[in-house]
C-alpha atoms as a PDB file:
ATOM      1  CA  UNK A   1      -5.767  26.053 -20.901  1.00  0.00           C
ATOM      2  CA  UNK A   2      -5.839  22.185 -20.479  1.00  0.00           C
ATOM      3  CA  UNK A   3      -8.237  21.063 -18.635  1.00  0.00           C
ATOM      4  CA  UNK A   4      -7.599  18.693 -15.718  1.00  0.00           C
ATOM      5  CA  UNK A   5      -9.496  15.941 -14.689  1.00  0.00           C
ATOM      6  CA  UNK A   6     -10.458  16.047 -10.915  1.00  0.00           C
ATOM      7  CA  UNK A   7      -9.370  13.701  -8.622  1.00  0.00           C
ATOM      8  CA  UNK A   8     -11.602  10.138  -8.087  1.00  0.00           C
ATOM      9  CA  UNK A   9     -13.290   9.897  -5.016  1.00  0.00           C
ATOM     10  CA  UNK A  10     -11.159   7.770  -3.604  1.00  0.00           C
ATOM     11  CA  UNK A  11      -8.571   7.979  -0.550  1.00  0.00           C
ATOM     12  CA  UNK A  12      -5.090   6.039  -1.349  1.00  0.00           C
ATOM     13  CA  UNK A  13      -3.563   3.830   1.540  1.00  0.00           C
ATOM     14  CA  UNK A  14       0.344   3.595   0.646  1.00  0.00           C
ATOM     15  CA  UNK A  15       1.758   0.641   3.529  1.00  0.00           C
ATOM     16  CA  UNK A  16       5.143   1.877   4.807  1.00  0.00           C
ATOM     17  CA  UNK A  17       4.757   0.722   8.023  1.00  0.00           C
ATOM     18  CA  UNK A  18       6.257  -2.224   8.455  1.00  0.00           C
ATOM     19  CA  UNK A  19       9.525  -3.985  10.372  1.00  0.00           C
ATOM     20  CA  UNK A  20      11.539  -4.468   7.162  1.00  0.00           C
ATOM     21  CA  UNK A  21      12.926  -7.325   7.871  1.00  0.00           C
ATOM     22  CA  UNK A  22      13.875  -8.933   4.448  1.00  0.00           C
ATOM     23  CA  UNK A  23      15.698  -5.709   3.869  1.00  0.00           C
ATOM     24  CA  UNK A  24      17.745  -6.014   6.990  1.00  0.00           C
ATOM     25  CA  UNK A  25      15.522  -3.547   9.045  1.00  0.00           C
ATOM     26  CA  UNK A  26      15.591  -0.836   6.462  1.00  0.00           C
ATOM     27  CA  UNK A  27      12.579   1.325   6.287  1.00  0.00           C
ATOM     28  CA  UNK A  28      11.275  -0.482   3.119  1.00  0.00           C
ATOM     29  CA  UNK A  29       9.426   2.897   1.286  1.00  0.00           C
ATOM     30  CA  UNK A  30      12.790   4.878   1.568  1.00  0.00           C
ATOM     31  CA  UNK A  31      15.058   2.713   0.378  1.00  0.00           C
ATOM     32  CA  UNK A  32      16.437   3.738  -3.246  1.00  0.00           C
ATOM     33  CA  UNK A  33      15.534   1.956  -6.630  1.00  0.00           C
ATOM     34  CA  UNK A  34      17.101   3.300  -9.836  1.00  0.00           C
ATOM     35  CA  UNK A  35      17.891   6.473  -8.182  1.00  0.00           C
ATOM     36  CA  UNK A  36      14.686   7.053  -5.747  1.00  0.00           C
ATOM     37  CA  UNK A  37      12.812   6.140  -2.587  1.00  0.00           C
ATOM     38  CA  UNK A  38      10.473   3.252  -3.578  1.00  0.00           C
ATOM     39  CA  UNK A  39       7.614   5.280  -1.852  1.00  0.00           C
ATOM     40  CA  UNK A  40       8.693   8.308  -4.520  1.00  0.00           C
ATOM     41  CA  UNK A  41       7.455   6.222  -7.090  1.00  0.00           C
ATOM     42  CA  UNK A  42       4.501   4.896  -5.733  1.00  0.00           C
ATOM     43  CA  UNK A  43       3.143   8.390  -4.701  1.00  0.00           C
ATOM     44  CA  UNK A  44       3.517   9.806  -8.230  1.00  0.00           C
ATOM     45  CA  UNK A  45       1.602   7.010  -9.893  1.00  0.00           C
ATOM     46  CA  UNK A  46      -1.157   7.421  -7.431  1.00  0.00           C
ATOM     47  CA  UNK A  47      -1.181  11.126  -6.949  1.00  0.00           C
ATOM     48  CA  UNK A  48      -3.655  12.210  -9.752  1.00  0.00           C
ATOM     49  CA  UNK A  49      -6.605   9.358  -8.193  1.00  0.00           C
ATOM     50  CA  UNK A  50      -6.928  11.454  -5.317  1.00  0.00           C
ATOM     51  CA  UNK A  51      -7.538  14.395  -3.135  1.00  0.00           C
ATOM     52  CA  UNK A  52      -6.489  12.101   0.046  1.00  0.00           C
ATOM     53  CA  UNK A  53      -3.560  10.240   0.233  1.00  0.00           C
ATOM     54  CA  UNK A  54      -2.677   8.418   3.223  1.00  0.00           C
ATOM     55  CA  UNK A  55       0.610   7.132   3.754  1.00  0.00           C
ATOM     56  CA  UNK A  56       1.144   4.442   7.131  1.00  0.00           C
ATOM     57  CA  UNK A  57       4.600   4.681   8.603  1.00  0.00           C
ATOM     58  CA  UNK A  58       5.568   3.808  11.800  1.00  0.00           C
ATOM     59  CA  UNK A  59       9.396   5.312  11.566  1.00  0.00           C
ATOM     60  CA  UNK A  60      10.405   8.274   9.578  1.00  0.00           C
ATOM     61  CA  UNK A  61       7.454  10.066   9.588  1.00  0.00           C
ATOM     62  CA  UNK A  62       9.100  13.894   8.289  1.00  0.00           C
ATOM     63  CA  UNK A  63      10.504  11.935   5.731  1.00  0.00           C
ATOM     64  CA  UNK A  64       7.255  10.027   4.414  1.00  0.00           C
ATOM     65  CA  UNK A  65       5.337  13.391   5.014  1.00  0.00           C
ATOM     66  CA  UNK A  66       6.622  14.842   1.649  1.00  0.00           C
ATOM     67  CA  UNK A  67       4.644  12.019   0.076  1.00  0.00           C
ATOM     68  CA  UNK A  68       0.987  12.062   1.419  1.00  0.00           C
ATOM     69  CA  UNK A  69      -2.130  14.256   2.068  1.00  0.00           C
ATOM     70  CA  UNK A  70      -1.765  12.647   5.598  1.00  0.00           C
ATOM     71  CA  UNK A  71       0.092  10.225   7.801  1.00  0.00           C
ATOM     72  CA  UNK A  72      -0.832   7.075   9.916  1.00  0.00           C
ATOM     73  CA  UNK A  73       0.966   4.992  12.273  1.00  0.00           C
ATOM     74  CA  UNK A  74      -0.349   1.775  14.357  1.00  0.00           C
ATOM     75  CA  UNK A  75      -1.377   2.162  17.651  1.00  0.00           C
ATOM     76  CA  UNK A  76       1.054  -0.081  19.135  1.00  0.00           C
ATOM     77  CA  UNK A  77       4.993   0.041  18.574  1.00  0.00           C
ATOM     78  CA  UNK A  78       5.303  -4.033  18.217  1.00  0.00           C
ATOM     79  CA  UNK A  79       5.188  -3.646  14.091  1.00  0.00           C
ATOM     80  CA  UNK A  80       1.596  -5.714  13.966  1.00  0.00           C
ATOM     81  CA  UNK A  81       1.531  -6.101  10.226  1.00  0.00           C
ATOM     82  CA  UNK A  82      -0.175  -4.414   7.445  1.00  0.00           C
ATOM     83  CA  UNK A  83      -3.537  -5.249   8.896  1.00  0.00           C
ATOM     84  CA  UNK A  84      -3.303  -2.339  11.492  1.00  0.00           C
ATOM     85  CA  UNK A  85      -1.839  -0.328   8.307  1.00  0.00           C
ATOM     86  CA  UNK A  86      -5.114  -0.588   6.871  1.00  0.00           C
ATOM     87  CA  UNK A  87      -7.124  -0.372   9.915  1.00  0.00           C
ATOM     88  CA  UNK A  88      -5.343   3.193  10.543  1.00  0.00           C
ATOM     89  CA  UNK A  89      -6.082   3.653   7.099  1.00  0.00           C
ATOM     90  CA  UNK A  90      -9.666   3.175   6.998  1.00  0.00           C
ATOM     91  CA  UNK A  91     -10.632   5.189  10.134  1.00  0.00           C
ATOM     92  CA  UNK A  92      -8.525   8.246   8.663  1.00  0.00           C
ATOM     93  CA  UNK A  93     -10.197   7.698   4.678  1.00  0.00           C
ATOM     94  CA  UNK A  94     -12.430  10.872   3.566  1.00  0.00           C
ATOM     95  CA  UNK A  95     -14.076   8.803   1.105  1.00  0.00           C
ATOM     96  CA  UNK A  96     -16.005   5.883   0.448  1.00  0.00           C
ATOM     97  CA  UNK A  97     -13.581   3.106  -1.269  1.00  0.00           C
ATOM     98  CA  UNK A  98      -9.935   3.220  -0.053  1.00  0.00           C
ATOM     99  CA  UNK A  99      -7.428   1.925  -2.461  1.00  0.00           C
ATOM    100  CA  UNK A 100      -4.649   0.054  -0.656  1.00  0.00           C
ATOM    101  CA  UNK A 101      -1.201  -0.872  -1.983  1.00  0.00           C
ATOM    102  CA  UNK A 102       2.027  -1.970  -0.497  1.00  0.00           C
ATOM    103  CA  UNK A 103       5.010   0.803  -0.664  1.00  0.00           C
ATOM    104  CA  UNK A 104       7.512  -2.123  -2.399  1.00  0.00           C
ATOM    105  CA  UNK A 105       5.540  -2.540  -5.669  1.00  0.00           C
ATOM    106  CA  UNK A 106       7.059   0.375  -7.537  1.00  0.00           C
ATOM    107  CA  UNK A 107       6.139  -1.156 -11.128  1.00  0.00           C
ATOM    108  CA  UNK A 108       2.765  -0.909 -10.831  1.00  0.00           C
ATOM    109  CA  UNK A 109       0.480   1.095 -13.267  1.00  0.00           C
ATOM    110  CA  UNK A 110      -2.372   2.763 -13.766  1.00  0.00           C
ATOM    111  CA  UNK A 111      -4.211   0.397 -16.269  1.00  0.00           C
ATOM    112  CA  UNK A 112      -4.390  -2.078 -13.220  1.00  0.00           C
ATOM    113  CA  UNK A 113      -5.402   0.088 -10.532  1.00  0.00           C
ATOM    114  CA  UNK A 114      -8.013   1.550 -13.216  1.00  0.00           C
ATOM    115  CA  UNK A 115      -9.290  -2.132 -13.067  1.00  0.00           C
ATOM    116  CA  UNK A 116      -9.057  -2.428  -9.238  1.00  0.00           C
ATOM    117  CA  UNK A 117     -11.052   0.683  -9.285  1.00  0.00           C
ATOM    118  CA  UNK A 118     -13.305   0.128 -11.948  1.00  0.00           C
ATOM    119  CA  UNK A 119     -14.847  -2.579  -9.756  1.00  0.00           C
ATOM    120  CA  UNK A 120     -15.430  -0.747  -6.349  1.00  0.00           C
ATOM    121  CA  UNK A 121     -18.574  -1.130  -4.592  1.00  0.00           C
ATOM    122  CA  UNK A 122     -19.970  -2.767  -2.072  1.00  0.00           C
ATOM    123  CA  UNK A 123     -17.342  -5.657  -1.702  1.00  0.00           C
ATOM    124  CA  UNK A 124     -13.973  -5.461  -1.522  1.00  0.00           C
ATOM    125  CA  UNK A 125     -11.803  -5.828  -4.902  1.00  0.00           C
ATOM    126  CA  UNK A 126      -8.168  -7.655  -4.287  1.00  0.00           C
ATOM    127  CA  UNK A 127      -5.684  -8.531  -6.649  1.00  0.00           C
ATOM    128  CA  UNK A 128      -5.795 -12.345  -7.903  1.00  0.00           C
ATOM    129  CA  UNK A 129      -2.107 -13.830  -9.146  1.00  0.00           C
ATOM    130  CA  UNK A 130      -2.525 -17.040 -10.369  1.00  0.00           C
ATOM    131  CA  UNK A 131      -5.390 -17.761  -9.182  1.00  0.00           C
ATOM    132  CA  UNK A 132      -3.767 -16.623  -5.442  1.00  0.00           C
ATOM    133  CA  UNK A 133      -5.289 -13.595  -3.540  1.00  0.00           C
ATOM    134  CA  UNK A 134      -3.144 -10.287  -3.125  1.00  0.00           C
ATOM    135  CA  UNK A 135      -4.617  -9.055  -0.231  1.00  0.00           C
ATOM    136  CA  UNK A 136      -2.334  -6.082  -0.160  1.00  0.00           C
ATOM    137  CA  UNK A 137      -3.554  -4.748  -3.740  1.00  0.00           C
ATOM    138  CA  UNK A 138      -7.280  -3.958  -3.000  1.00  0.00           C
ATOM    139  CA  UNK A 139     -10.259  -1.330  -2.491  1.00  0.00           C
ATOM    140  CA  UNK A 140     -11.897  -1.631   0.385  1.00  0.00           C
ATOM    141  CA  UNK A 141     -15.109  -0.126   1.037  1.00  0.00           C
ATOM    142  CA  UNK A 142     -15.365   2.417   4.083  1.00  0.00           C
ATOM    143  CA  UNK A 143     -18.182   1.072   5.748  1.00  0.00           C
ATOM    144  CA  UNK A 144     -16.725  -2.003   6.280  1.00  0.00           C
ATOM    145  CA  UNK A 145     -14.515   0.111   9.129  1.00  0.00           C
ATOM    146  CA  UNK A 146     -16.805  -1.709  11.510  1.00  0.00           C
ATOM    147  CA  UNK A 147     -16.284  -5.405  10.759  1.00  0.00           C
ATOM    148  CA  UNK A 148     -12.579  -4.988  10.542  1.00  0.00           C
ATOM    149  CA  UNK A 149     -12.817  -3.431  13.983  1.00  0.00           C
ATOM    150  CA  UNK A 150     -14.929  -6.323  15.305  1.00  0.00           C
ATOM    151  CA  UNK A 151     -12.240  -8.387  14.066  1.00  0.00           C
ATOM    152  CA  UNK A 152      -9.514  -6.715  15.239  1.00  0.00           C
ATOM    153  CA  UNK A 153     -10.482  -6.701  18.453  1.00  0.00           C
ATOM    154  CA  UNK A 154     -11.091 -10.586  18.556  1.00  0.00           C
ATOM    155  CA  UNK A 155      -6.988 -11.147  17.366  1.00  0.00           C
ATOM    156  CA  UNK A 156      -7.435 -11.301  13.110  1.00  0.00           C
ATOM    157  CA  UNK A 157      -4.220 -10.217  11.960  1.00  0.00           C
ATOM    158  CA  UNK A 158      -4.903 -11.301   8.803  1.00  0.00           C
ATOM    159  CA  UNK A 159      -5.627  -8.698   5.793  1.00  0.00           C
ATOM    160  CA  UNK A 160      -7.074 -11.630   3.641  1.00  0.00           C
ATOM    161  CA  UNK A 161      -8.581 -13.953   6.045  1.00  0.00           C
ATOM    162  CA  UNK A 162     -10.573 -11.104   6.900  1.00  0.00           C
ATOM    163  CA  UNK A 163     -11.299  -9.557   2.914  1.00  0.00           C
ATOM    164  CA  UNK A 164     -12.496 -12.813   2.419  1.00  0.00           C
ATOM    165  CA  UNK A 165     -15.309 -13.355   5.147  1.00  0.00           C
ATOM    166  CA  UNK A 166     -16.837 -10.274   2.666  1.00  0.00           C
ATOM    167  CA  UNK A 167     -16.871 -11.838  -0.582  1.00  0.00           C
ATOM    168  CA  UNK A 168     -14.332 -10.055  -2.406  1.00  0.00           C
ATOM    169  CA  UNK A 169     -14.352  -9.791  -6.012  1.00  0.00           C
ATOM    170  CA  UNK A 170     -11.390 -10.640  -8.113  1.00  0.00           C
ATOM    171  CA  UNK A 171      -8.988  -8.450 -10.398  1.00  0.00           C
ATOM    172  CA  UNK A 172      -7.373 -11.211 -12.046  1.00  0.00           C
ATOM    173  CA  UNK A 173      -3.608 -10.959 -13.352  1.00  0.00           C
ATOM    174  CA  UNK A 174      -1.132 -13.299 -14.738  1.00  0.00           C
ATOM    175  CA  UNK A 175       1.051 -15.585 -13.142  1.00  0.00           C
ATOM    176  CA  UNK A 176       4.523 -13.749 -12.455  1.00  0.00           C
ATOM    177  CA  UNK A 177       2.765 -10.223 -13.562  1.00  0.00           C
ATOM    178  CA  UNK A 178       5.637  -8.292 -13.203  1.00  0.00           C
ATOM    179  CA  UNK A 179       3.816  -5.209 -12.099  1.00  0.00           C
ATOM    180  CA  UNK A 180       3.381  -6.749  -8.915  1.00  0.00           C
ATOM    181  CA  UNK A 181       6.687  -7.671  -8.353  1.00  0.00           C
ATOM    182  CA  UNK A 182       7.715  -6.715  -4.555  1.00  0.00           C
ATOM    183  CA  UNK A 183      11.143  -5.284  -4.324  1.00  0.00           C
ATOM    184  CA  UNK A 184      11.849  -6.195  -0.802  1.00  0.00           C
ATOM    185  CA  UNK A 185      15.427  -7.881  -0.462  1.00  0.00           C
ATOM    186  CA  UNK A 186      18.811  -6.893  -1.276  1.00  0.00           C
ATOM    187  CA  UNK A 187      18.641  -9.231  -3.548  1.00  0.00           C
ATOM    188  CA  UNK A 188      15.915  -8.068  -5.716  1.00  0.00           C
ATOM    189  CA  UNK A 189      17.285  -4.497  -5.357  1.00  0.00           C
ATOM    190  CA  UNK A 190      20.538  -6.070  -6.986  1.00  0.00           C
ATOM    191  CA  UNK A 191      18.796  -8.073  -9.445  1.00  0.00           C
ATOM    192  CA  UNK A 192      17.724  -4.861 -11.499  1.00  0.00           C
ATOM    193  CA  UNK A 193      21.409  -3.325 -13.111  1.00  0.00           C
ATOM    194  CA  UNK A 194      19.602   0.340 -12.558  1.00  0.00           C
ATOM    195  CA  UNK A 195      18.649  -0.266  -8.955  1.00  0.00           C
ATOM    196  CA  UNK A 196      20.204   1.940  -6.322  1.00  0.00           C
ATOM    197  CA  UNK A 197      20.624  -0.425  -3.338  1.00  0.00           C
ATOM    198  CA  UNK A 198      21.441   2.220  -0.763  1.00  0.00           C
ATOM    199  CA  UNK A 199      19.456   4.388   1.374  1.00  0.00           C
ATOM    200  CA  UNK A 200      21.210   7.451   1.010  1.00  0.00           C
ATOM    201  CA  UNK A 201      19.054   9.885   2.699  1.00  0.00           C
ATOM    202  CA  UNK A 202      17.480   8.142   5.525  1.00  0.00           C
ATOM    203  CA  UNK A 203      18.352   6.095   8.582  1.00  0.00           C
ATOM    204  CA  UNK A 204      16.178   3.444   9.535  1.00  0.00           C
ATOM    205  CA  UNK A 205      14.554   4.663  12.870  1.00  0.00           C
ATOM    206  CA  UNK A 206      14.303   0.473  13.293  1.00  0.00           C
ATOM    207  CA  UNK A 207      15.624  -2.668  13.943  1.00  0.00           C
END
């Protein structure tokens, strides 16, 4: 029989919690591209680097439970941003690094989050573009649950203000990579001649 490589000890963070607002107030992650939810194809890369994956949704949640281990929402209905994504994130996490991405990325591949991975330790990792951070495509370490707490509590809504009081290290990737391309308008949906620019299965619970 073949053998099969067990999953890495790290939890997965897919961010499908937000307003939606460039798409009209669409819940982002179930909106179709070429023919699926763009959370479909985010969960199937990530799905053999873990034993916990964590998906944070705020609307939709029977939908968005086909594609995760477990689900988190923010603790507060005003749509925060993906800083209280992560915070939900990091309290629920099983193991030590959590690997975060953003749930309109669905071009992503393993080769980079082998690199993001590759790096985990005792710092954060984030995504570099250009020389720009990407907060959103990072491994956090657990332990820092603490010091985003801290923060938290004293108003940082930030995710990279606050990944870089720790001295993040740096994944760095081409200007324009196209594996971290963000298909979050209309427009972008459109842009692709294969893109499916309806949701067909799913109402947005939002506005």
């Amino acid at each position: 029989m073949p053998i099969v490589a067990a999953p890495r000890t790290c939890s997965v963070l897919l961010l499908a919690g937000g307003r939606g607002q460039r798409m009209g107030g669409r819940d982002k992650g179930l909106v179709h591209w070429r023919g699926r939810p763009l959370i479909a194809w985010l969960h199937d890369l990530v799905r053999p680097l873990t034993d916990d994956l964590i998906v944070s949704c705020n609307r939709n949640l029977a939908a968005y439970a086909d594609y995760a281990d477990r689900l988190v929402s923010d603790d507060n209905d005003d749509f925060p941003g993906p800083l209280a994504g992560i915070r939900a994130g990091l309290h629920a996490a099983r193991h030590a690094q959590l690997l975060v991405l953003p749930c309109d990325a669905p071009k992503l591949d393993t080769p980079l989050l082998d690199g993001l991975l590759a790096l985990a330790g005792t710092r954060p990792v984030m995504v570099t573009q250009g020389g720009h951070w990407e907060p959103l495509f990072a491994v956090i370490p657990r332990n820092l649950l603490a010091s985003l707490e801290q923060a938290w509590q004293a108003g940082q809504r930030s995710p990279q203000r606050w990944l870089r009081d720790h001295q993040p290290l740096a994944l760095a990737c081409e200007p324009g990579d196209p594996r971290l391309a963000n298909i979050n308008t209309p427009q972008l949906l459109e842009q692709d001649g294969r893109a499916d620019s309806g949701n067909r299965t799913h109402k947005s619970g939002g506005t």
